[in-house]
Protein backbone atom coordinates (compact mmCIF):
# COMPACT_ATOMS: atom_id res chain seq x y z
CA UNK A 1 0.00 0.00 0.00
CA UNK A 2 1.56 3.36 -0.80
CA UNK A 3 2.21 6.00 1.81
CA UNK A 4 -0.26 8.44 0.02
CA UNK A 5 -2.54 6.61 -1.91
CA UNK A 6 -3.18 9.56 -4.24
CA UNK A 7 -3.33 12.39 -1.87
CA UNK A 8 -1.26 15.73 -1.90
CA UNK A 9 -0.76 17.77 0.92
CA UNK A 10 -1.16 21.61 0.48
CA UNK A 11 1.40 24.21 1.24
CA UNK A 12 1.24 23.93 5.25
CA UNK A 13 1.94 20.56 4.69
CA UNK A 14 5.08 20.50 2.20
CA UNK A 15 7.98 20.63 5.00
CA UNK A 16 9.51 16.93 5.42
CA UNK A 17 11.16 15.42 8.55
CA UNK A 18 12.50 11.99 8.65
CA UNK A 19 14.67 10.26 10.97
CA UNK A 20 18.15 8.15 10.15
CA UNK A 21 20.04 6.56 12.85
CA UNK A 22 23.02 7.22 10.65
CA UNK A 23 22.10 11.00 9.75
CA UNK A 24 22.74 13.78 12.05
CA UNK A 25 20.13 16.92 12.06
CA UNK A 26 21.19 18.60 8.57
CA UNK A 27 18.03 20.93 7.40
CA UNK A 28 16.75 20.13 4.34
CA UNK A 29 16.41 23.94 3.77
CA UNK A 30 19.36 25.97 5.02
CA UNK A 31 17.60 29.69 6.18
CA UNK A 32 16.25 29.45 9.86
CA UNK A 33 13.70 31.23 11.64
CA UNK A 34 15.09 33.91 14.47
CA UNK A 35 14.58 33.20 18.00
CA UNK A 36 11.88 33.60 19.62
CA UNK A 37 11.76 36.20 22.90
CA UNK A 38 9.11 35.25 25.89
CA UNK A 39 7.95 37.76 28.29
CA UNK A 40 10.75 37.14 30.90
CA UNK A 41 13.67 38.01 28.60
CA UNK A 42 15.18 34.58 27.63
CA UNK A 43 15.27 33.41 24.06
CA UNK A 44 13.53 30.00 22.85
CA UNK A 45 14.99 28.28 19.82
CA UNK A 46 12.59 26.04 17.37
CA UNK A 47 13.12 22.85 16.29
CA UNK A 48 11.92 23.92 12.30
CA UNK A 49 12.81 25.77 9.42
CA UNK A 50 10.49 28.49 8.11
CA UNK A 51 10.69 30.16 4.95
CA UNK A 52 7.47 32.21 3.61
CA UNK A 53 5.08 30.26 4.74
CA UNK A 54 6.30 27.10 4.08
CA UNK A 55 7.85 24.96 7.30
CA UNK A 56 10.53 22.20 6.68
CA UNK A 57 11.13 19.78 9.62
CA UNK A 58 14.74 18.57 10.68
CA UNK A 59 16.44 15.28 10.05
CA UNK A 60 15.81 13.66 13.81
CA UNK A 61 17.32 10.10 15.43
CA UNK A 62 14.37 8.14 16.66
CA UNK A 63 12.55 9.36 19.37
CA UNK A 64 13.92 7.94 22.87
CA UNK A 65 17.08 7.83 21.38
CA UNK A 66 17.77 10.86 23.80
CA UNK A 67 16.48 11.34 27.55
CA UNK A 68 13.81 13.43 27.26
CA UNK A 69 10.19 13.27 28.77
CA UNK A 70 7.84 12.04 26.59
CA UNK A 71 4.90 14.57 24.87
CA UNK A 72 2.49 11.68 23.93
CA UNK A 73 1.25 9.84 27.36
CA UNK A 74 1.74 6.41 27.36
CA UNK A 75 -1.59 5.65 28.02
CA UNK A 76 -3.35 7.53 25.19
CA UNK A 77 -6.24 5.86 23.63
CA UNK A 78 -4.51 5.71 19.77
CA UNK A 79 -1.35 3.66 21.59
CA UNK A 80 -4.33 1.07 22.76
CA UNK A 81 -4.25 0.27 18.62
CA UNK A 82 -2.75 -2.68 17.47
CA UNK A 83 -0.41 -2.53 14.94
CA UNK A 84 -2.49 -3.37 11.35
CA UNK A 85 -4.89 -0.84 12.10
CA UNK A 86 -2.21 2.18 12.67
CA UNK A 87 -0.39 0.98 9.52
CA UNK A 88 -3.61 1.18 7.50
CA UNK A 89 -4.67 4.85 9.10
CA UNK A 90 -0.89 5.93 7.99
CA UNK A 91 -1.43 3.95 4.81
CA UNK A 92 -3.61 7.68 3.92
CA UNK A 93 -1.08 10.47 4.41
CA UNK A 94 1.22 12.41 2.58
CA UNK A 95 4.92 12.24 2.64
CA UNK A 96 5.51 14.66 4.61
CA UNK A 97 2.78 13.89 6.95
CA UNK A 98 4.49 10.62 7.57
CA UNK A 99 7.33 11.63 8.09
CA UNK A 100 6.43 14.22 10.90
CA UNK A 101 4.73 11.00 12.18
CA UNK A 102 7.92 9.13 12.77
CA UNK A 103 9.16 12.01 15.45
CA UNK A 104 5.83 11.17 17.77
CA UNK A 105 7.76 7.78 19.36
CA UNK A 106 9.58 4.94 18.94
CA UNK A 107 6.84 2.88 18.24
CA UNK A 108 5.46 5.11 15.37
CA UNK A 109 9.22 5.53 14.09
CA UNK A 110 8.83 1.96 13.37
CA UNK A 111 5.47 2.25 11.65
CA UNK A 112 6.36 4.91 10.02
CA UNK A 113 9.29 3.31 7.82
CA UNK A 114 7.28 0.16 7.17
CA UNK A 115 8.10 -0.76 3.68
CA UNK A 116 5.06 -1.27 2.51
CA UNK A 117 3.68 2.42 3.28
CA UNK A 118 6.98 3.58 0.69
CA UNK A 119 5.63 2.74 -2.68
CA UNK A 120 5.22 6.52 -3.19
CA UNK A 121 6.75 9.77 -2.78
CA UNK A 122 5.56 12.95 -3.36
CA UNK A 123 7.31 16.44 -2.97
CA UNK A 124 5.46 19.62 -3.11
CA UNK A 125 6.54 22.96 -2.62
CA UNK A 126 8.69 25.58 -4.82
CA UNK A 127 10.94 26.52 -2.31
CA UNK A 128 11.48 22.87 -1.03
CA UNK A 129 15.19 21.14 -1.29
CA UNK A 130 13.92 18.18 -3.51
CA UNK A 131 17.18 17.18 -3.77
CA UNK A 132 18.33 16.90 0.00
CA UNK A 133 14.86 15.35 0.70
CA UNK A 134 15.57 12.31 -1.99
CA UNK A 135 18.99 11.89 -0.87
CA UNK A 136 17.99 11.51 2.69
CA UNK A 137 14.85 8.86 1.79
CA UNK A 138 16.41 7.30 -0.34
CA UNK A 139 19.04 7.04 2.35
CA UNK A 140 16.78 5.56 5.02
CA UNK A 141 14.70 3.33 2.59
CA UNK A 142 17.87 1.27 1.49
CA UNK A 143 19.43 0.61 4.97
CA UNK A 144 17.42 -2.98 4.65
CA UNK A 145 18.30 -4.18 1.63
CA UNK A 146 22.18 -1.64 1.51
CA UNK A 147 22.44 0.70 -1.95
CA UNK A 148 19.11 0.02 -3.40
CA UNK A 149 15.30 0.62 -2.65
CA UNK A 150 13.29 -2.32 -3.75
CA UNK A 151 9.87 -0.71 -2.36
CA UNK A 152 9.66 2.60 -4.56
CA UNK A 153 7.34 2.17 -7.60
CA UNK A 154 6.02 6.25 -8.03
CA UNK A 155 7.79 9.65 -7.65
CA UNK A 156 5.96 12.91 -8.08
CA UNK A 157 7.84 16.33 -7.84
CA UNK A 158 5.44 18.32 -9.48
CA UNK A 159 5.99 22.57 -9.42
CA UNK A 160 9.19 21.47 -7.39
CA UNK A 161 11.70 24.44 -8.84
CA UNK A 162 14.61 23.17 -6.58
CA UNK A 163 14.47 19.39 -7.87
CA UNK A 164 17.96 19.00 -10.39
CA UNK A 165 19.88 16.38 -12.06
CA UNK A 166 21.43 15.68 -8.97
CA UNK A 167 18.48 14.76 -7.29
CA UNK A 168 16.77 12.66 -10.04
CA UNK A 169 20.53 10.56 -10.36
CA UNK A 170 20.01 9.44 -6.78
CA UNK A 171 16.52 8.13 -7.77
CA UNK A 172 17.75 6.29 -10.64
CA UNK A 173 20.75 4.58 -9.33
CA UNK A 174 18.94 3.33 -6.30
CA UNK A 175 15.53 2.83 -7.09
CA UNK A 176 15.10 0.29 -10.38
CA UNK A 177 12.19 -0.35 -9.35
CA UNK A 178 10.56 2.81 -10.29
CA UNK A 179 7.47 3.10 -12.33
CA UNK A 180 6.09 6.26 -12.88
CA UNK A 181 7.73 9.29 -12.54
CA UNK A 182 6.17 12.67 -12.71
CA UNK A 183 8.18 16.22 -12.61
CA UNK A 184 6.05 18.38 -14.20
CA UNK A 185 7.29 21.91 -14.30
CA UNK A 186 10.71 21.24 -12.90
CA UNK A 187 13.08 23.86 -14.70
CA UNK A 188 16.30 22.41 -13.71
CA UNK A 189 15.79 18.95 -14.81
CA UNK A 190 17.57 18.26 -18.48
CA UNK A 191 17.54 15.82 -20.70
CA UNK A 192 21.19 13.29 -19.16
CA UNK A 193 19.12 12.87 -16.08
CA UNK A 194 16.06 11.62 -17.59
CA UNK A 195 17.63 9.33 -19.88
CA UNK A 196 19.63 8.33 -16.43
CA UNK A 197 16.33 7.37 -15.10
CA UNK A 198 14.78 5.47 -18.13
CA UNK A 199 17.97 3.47 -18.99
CA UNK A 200 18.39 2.38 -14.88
CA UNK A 201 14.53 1.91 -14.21
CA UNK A 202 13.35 -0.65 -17.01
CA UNK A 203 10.02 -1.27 -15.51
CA UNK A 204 9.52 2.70 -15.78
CA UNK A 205 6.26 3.27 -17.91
CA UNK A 206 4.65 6.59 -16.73
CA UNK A 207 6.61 9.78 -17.31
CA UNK A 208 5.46 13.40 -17.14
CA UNK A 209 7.96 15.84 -18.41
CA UNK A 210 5.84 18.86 -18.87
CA UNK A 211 6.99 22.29 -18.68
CA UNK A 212 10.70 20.88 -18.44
CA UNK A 213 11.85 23.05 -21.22
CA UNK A 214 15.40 21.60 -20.92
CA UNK A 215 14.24 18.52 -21.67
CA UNK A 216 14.44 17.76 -25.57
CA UNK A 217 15.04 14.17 -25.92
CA UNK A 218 15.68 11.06 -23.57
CA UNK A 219 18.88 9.41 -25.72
CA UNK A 220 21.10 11.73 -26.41
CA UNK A 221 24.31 10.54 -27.47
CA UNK A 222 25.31 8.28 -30.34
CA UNK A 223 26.74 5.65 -27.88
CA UNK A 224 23.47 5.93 -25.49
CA UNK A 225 21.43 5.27 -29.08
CA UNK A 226 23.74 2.54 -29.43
CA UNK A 227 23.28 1.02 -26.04
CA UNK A 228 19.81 0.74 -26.80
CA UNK A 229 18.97 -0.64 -29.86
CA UNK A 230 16.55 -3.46 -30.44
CA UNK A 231 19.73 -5.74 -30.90
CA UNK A 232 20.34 -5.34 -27.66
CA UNK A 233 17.37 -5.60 -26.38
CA UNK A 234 16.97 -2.61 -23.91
CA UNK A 235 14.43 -0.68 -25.55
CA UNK A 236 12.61 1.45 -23.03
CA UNK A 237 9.44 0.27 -22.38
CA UNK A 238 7.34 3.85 -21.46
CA UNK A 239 3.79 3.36 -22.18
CA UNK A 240 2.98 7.27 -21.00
CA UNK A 241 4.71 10.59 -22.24
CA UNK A 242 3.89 13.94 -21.63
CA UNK A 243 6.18 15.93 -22.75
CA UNK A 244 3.68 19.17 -22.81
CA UNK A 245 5.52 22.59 -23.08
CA UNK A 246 8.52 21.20 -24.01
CA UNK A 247 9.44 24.16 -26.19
CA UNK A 248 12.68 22.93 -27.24
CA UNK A 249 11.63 19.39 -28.76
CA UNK A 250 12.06 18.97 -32.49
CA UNK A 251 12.20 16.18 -35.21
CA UNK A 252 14.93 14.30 -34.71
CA UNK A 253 14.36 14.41 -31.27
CA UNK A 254 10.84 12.80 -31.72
CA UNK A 255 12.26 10.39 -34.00
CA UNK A 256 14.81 9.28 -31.45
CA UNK A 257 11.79 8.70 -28.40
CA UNK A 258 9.67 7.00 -31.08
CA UNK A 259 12.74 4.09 -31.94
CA UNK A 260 13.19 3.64 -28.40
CA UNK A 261 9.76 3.71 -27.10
CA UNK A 262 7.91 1.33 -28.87
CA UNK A 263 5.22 0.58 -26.53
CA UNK A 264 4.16 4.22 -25.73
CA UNK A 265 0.41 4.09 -25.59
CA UNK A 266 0.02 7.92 -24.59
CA UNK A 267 1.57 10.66 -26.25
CA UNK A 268 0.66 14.43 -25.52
CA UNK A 269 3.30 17.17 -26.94
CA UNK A 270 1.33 19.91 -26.64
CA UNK A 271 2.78 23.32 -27.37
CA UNK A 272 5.61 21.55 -28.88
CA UNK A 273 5.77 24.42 -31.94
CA UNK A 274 8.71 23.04 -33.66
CA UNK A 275 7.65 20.10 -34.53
CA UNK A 276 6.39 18.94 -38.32
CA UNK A 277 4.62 16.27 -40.35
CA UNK A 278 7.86 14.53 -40.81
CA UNK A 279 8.04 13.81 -36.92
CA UNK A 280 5.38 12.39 -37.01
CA UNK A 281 6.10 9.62 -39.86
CA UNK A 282 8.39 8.13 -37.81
CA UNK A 283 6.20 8.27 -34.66
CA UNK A 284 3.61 5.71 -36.58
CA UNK A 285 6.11 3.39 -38.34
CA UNK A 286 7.45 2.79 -34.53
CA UNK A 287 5.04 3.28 -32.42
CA UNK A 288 2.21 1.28 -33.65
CA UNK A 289 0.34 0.68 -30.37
CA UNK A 290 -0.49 4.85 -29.70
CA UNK A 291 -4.10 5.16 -28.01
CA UNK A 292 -3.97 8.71 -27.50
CA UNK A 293 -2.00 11.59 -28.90
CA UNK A 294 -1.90 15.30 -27.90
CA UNK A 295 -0.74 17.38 -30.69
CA UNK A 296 -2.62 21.04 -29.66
CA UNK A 297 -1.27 24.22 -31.07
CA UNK A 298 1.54 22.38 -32.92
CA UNK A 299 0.68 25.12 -35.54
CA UNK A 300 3.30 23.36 -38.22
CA UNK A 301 1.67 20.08 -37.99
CA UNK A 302 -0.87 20.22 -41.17
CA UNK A 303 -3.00 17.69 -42.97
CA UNK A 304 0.37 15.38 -44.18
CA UNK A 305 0.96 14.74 -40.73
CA UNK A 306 -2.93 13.62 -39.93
CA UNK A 307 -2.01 11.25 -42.76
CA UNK A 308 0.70 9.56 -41.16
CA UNK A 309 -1.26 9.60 -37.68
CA UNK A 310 -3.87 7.85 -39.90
CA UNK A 311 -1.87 5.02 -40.44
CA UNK A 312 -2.22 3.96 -36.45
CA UNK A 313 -5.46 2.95 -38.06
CA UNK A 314 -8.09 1.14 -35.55
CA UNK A 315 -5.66 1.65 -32.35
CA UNK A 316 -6.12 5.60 -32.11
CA UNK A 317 -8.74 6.56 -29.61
CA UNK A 318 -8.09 9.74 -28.76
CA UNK A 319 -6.80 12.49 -30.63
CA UNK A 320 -6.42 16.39 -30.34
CA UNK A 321 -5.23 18.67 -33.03
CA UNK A 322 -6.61 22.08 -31.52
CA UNK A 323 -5.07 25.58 -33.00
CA UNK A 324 -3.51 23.47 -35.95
CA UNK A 325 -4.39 26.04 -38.50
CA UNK A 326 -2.79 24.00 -41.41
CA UNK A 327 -5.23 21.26 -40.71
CA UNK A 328 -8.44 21.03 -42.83
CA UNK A 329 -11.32 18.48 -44.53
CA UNK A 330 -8.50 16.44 -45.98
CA UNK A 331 -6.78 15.67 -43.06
CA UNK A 332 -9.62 15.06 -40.80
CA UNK A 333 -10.92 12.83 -43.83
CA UNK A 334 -7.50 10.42 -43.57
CA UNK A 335 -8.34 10.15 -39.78
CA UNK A 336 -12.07 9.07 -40.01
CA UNK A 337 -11.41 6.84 -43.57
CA UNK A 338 -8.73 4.80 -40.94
CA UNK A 339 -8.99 5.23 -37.55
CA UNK A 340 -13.12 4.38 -37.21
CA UNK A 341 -12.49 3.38 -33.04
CA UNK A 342 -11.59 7.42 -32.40
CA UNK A 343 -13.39 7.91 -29.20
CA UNK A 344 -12.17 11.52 -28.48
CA UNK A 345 -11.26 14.32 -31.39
CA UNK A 346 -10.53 17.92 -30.24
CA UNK A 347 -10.23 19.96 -33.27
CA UNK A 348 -11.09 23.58 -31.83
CA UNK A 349 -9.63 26.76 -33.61
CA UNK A 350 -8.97 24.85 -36.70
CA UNK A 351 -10.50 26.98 -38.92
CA UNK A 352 -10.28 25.36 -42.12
CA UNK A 353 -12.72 22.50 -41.24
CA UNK A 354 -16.51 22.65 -42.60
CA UNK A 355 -19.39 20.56 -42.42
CA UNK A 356 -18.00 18.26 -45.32
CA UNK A 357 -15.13 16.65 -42.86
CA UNK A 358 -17.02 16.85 -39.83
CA UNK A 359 -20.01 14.47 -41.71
CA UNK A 360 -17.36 12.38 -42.68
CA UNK A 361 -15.77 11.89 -39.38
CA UNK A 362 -19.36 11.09 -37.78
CA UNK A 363 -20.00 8.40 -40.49
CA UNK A 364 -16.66 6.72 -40.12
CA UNK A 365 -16.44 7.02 -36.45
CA UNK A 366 -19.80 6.24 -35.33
CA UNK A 367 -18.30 5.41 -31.54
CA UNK A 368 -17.67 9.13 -31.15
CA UNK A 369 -18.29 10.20 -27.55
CA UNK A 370 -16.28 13.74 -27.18
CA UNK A 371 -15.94 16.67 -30.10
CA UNK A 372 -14.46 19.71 -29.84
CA UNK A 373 -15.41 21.84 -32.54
CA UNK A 374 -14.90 25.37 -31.37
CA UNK A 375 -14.35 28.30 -32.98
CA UNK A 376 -14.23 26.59 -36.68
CA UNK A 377 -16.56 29.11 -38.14
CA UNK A 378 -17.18 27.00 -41.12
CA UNK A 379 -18.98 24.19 -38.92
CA UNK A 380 -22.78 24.51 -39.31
CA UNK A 381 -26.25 22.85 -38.80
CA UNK A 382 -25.50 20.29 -41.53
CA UNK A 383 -22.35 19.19 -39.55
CA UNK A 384 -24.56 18.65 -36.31
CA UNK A 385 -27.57 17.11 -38.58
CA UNK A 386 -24.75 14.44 -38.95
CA UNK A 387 -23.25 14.03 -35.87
CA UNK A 388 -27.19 13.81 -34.69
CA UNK A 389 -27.91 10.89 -36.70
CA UNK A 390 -24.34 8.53 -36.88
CA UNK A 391 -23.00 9.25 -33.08
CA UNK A 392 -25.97 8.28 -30.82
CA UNK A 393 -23.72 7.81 -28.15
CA UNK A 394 -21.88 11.64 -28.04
CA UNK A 395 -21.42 12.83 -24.40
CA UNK A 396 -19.37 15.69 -24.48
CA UNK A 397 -19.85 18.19 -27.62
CA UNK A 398 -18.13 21.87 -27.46
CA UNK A 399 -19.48 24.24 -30.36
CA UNK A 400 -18.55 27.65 -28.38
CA UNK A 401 -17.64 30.34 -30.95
CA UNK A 402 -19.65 28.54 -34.14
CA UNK A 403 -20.97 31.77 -35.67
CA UNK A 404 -23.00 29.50 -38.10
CA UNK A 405 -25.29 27.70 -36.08
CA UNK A 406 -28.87 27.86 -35.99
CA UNK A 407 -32.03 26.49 -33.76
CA UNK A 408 -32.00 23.77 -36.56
CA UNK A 409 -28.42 21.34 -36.30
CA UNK A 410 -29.19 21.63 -32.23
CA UNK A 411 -32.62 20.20 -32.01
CA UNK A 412 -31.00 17.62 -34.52
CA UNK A 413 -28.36 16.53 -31.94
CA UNK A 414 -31.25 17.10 -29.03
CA UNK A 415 -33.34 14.13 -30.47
CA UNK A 416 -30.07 12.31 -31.76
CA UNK A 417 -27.93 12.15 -28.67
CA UNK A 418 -30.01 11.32 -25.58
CA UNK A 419 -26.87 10.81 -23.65
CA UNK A 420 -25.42 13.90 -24.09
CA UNK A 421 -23.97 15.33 -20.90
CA UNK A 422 -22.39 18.59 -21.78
CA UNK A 423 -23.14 21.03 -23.99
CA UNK A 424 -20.84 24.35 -24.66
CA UNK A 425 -22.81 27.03 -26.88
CA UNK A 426 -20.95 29.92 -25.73
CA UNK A 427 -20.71 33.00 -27.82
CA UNK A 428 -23.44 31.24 -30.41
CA UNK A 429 -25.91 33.13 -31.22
CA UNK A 430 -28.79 30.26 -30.84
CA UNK A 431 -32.59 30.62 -29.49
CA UNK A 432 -33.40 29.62 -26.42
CA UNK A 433 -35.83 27.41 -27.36
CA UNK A 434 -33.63 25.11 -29.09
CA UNK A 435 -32.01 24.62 -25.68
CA UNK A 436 -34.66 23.77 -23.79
CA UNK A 437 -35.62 20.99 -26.30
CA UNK A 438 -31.83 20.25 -25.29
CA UNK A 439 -32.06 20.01 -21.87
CA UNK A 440 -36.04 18.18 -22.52
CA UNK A 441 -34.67 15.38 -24.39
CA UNK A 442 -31.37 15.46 -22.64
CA UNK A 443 -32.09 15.27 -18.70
CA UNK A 444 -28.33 15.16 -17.45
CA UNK A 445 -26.96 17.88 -19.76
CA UNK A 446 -25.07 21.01 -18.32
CA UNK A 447 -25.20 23.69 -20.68
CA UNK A 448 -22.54 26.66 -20.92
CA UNK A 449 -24.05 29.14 -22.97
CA UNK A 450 -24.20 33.29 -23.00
CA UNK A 451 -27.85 33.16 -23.72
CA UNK A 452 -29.61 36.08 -20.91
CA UNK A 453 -33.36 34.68 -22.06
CA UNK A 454 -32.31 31.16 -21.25
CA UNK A 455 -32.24 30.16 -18.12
């Protein structure tokens, strides 16, 4: 069970304190808080680190290590607990909730570093040292089994602006058991220490890159590349990649993940503006098992590139090409002639689709249950007459900024799609009456319109 299990704590909760019977009491953040004066004169020093708001705990031995009287009374109703059930209510918090509760005794020391409550850590916090905090887990994790942590399967170090190279290396040489790995927005990470991490970690399959704009690639020499070919056999086996806002990706940088990640499944690159068609030839001859694939406001990616996403063919459920202004009917035809499982298609702000591709896509794709269709001003009633009769099944449909619509294409989808749940006619200019046929025919719909008469 993981010491988390999917919960974050906010910012009063992102200090970390962790005992080590080999460590002494380093900080993990270096600037202390200035004694405190009581009424009688004499100073009082703390046992924490504050900086703005955010309070990181020292590195402590276990408690009773020292003579000192005890704060928690031994015969507190918690301590009447057996053992199972305090490892299960600790099984809920945070990592740095757990490790404040190591300081409360000996007994809870012990609970606290039970393996199986170290499947996960997660660091939050900009002014946080990510690095000393990994360094010193990591530290205490391995002193059962010496050098290596055979318990960690998820890091997340999401917004954390002092996590480096440094501190991802000490992740990767002693935890291969790492799975999914998430450092989303971390400046200072670059692109040797995440290829440290997938080449040392081969069950890794989850990572989130985004907002690392460092990070262009994962192999990055010729001798890595070598290292890694399928004669070898170490090809990494990510199934997840975000690599959103990674400003500095290009082609040959895509080519290189797609050779060496043959079993990604999910693929988002949004904002990645320098990328072109031709990356993305080489992303479906290797990559043949892609589900879903993020390519919003890639604004060189036109309809030759849709053609070689085409060729994923029934595998491709999901699929977002919003702000692509080169992409238009043909492409969007290629996608619905091959791909007829597409679940999911966001094609906002691509202005050169009509009503032509749209029917197309909702004959070919008839398990459509999410379209985006915003702000394509050529989209119309016809489009939606379509959609209406092939795509029963459409939850989710987004038409905010259609300057073409009438009454007409949404009593067509009102009658057509009883199981719609959301509908977005912002900034259409649409009677109300067609609406509440909308909401009549479809009871759990939430409309988001900018209609005052219709309410």
């Amino acid at each position: 069970m993981g010491a988390n299990n999917g919960k974050q704590c906010g910012s009063e909760d992102s200090d970390l304190s962790m005992r080590t019977l080999s460590t002494p009491s380093p900080a993990l953040i270096l600037k202390s808080s200035p004694p405190q004066t009581v009424p009688n004169g004499h100073e009082t020093s703390s046992t924490s680190f504050t900086v703005t708001g955010e309070t990181v705990a020292l590195v402590h031995p276990p408690p009773g290590s020292r003579s000192r009287p005890s704060k928690v009374p031994p015969t507190a109703l918690i301590d009447t607990l057996p053992d199972p059930v305090l490892l299960q209510v600790l099984s809920y918090l945070c990592t740095p909730q757990l490790c404040r509760c190591a300081r409360v005794s000996r007994r809870w020391y012990n609970l606290a570093w039970d393996p199986r409550l170290w499947s996960t850590i997660r660091l939050t916090g900009e002014l946080l040292s990510a690095d000393r905090a990994l360094k010193v887990l990591t530290h205490r994790l391995c002193q059962d089994t010496p050098n290596v942590c055979l318990t960690l399967e998820t890091l997340v170090a999401s917004g954390c602006r002092r996590l480096s190279d440094r501190g991802l290396r000490v992740v990767a040489q002693c935890c291969p058991e790492l799975r999914r790995l998430e450092v989303a927005g971390c400046y200072n990470v670059s692109n040797e220490a995440v290829f440290d991490v997938v080449s040392q970690c081969p069950n890794l399959e989850h990572l989130d890159v985004s907002g690392c704009p460092k990070v262009t690639c994962i192999s990055l020499t010729e001798e890595a590349s070598l290292q890694l070919t399928p004669l070898h056999g170490h090809q990494i086996g990510l199934q997840y990649l975000d690599m959103t806002d990674c400003v500095s990706l290009e082609d040959e940088g895509l080519r290189t993940i797609a050779f060496h990640c043959p079993r990604l499944t999910h693929l988002y690159l949004r904002r990645c503006s320098r990328l072109t068609d031709e990356a993305l030839r080489h992303l479906a001859l290797h990559c043949t098992a892609l589900r879903e694939l993020s390519l919003s406001d890639c604004h060189l990616i036109g309809d030759f590139g849709l053609r070689e996403v085409a060729r994923l063919e029934g595998r491709l459920r999901y699929l977002s090409v919003a702000h692509c202004m080169r992409i238009t009917d043909v492409g969007l035809r290629y996608v619905a002639r091959y791909c007829p499982r597409l679940r999911y298609l966001n094609a906002r702000g691509c202005e050169g689709l009509t009503d032509q591709g749209l029917s197309h896509l909702a004959r070919n794709c008839p398990r459509l249950r999410s379209v985006d269709v915003g702000r394509c001003p050529l989209v119309s009633d016809a489009g939606l007459e379509a959609l209406a009769r092939c795509c029963e099944g459409l939850r989710r449909l987004s038409l905010r900024g259609c300057e073409s619509l009438t009454g007409r294409g949404l009593m067509a989808v009102a009658a057509g799609c009883p199981e719609l749940q959301l509908l977005n006619v912002q900034e259409c200019e649409v009677p109300p009456e067609a609406l509440r046929l909308v909401r009549q025919h479809c009871r759990r719909c939430v409309i988001e319109h900018t209609i005052p008469a219709f309410y």
